[in-house]
C-alpha atoms as a PDB file:
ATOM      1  CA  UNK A   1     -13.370   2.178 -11.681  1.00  0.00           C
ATOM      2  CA  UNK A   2     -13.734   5.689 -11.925  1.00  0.00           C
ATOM      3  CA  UNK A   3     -10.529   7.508 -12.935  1.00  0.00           C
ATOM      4  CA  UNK A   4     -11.188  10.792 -11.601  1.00  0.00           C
ATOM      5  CA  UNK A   5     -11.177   8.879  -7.967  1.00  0.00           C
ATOM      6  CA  UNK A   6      -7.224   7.892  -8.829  1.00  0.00           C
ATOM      7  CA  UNK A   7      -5.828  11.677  -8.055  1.00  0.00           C
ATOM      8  CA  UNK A   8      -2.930  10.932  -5.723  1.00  0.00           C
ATOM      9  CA  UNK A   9       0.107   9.698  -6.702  1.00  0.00           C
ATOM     10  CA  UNK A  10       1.681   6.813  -4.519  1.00  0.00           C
ATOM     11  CA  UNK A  11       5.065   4.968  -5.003  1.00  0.00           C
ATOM     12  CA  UNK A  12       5.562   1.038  -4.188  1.00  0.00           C
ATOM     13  CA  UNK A  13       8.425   0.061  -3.133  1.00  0.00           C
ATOM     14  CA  UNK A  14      10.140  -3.381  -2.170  1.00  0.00           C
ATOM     15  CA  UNK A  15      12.657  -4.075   0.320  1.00  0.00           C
ATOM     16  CA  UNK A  16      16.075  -5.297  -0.430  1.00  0.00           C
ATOM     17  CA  UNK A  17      19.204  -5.956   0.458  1.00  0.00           C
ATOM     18  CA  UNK A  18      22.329  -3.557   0.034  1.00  0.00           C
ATOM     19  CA  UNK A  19      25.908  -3.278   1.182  1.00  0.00           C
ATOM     20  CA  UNK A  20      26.823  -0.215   2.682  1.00  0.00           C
ATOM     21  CA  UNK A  21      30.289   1.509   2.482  1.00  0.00           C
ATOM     22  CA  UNK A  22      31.652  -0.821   5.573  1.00  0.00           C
ATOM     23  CA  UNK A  23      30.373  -4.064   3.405  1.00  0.00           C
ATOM     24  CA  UNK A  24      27.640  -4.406   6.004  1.00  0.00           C
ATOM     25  CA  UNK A  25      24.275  -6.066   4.443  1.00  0.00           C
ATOM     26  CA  UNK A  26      21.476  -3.469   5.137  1.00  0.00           C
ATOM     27  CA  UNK A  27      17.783  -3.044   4.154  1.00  0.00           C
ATOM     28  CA  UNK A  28      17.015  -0.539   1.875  1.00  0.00           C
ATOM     29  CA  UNK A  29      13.417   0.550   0.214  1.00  0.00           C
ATOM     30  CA  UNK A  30      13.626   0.668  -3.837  1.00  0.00           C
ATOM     31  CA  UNK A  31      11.261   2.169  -5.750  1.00  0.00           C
ATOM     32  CA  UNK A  32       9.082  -0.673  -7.911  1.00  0.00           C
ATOM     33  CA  UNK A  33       6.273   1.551  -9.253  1.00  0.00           C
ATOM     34  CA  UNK A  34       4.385   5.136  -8.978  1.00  0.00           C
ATOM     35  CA  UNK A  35       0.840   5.159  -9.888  1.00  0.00           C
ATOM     36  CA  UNK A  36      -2.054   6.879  -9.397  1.00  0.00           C
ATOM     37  CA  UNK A  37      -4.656   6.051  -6.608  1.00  0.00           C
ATOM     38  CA  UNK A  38      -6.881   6.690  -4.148  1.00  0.00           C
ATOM     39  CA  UNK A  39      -6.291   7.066  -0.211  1.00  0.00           C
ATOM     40  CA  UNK A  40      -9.089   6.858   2.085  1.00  0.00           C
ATOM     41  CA  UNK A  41      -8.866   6.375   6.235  1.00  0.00           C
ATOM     42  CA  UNK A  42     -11.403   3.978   6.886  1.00  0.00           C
ATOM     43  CA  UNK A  43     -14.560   5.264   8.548  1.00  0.00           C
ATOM     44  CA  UNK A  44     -15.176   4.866  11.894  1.00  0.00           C
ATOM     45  CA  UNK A  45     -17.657   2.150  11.294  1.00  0.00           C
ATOM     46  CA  UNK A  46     -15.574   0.196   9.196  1.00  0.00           C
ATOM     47  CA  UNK A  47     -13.032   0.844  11.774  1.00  0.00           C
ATOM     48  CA  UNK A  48     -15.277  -1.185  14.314  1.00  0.00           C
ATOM     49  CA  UNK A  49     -16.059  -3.800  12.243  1.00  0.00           C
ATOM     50  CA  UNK A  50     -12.383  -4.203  10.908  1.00  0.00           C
ATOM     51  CA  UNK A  51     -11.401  -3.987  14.716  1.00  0.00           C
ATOM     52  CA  UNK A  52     -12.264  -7.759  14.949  1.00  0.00           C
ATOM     53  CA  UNK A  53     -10.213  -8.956  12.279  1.00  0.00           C
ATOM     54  CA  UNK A  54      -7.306  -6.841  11.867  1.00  0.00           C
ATOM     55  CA  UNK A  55      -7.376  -3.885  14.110  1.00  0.00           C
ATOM     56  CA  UNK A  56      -4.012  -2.306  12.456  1.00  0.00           C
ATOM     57  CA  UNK A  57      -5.932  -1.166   9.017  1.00  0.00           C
ATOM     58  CA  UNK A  58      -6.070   2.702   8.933  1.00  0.00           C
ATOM     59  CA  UNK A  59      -6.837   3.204   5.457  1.00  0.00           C
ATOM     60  CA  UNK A  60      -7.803   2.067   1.913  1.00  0.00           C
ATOM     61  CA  UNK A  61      -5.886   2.607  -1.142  1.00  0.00           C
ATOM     62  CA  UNK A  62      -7.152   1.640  -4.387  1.00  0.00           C
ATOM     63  CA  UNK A  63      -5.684   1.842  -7.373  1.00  0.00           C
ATOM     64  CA  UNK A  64      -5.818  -0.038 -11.518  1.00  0.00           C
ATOM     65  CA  UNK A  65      -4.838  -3.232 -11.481  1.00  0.00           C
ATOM     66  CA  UNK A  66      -0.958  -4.073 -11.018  1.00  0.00           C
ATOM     67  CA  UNK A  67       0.391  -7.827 -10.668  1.00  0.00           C
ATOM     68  CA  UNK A  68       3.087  -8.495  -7.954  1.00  0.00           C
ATOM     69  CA  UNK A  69       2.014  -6.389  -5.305  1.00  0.00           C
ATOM     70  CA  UNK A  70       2.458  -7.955  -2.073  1.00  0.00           C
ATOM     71  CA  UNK A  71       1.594  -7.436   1.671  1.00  0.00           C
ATOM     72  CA  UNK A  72       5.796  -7.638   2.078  1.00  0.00           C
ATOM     73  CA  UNK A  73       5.475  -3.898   0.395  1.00  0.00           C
ATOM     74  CA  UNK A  74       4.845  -0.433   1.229  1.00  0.00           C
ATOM     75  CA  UNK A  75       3.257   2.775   0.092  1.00  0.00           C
ATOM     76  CA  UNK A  76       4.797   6.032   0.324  1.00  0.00           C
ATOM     77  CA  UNK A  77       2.515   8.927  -0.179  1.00  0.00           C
ATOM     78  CA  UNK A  78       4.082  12.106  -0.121  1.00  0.00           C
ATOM     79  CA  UNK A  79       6.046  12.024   3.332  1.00  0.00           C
ATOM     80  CA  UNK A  80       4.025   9.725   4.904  1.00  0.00           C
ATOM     81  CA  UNK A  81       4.491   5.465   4.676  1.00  0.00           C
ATOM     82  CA  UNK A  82       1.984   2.619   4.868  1.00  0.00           C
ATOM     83  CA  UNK A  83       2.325  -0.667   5.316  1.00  0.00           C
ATOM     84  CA  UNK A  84       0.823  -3.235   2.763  1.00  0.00           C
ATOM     85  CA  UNK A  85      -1.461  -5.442   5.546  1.00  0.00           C
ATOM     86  CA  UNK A  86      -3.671  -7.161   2.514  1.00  0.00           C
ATOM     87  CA  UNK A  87      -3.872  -6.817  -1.746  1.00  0.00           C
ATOM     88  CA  UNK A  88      -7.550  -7.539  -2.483  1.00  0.00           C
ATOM     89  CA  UNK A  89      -8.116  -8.169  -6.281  1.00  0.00           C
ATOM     90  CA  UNK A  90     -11.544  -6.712  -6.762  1.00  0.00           C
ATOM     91  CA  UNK A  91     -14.339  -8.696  -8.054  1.00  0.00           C
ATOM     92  CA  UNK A  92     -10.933 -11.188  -8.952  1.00  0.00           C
ATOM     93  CA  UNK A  93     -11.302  -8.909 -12.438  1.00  0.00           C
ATOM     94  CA  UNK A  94      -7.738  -7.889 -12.918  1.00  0.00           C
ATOM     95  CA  UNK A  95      -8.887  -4.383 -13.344  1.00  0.00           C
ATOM     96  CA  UNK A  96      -8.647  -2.781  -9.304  1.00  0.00           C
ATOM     97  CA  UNK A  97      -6.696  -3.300  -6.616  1.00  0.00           C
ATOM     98  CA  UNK A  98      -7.473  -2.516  -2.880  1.00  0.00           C
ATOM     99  CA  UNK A  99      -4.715  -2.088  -0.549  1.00  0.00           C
ATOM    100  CA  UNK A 100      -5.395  -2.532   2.960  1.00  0.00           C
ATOM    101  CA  UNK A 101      -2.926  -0.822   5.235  1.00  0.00           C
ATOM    102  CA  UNK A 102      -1.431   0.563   8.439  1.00  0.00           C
ATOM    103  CA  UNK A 103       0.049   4.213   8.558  1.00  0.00           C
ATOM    104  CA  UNK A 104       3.664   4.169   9.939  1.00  0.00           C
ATOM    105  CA  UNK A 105       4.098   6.421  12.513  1.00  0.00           C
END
């Protein structure tokens, strides 16, 4: 992996469970890690041929190697949020991990 590729900085977070002030249970987003990455849209060819499969993945984000990321995560990227569709251990090396996922509009 090429570490001059990693220049944006992402945050993972997880959902849980809170009480609010009324002792309501709500979901909340919590922070789990911020690392470095890469965020690519898919091209319009890999668009097409994703389109078959899993027609919701708008972009790529790789990033080093983390353990206990999970599809029931997202991404936040500056303002904008992405949902965690697939977690694709590269070459199954424990060194790179691609993120498939859908922008949240």
């Amino acid at each position: 992996m090429d570490p001059g590729l990693l220049r944006h900085r992402i945050t993972i977070q997880q959902k849980t469970r809170v009480q609010n002030e009324y002792g309501e249970e709500i979901a909340d987003w919590v922070d789990v890690a911020s690392v470095w990455a890469s965020v690519n849209p898919i091209s319009g060819r890999e668009f097409f041929a994703a389109e078959a499969v899993n027609s919701e993945v708008t972009h790529k984000i790789n990033m080093r190697y983390r353990s206990g990321i999970t599809p029931d995560m997202r991404v936040k990227f500056k303002e904008r949020y992405f949902q965690i569709i697939a977690v694709m251990n590269l070459q199954e090396k424990n060194a790179e991990l691609q993120l498939l996922c859908k922008e949240l509009v």
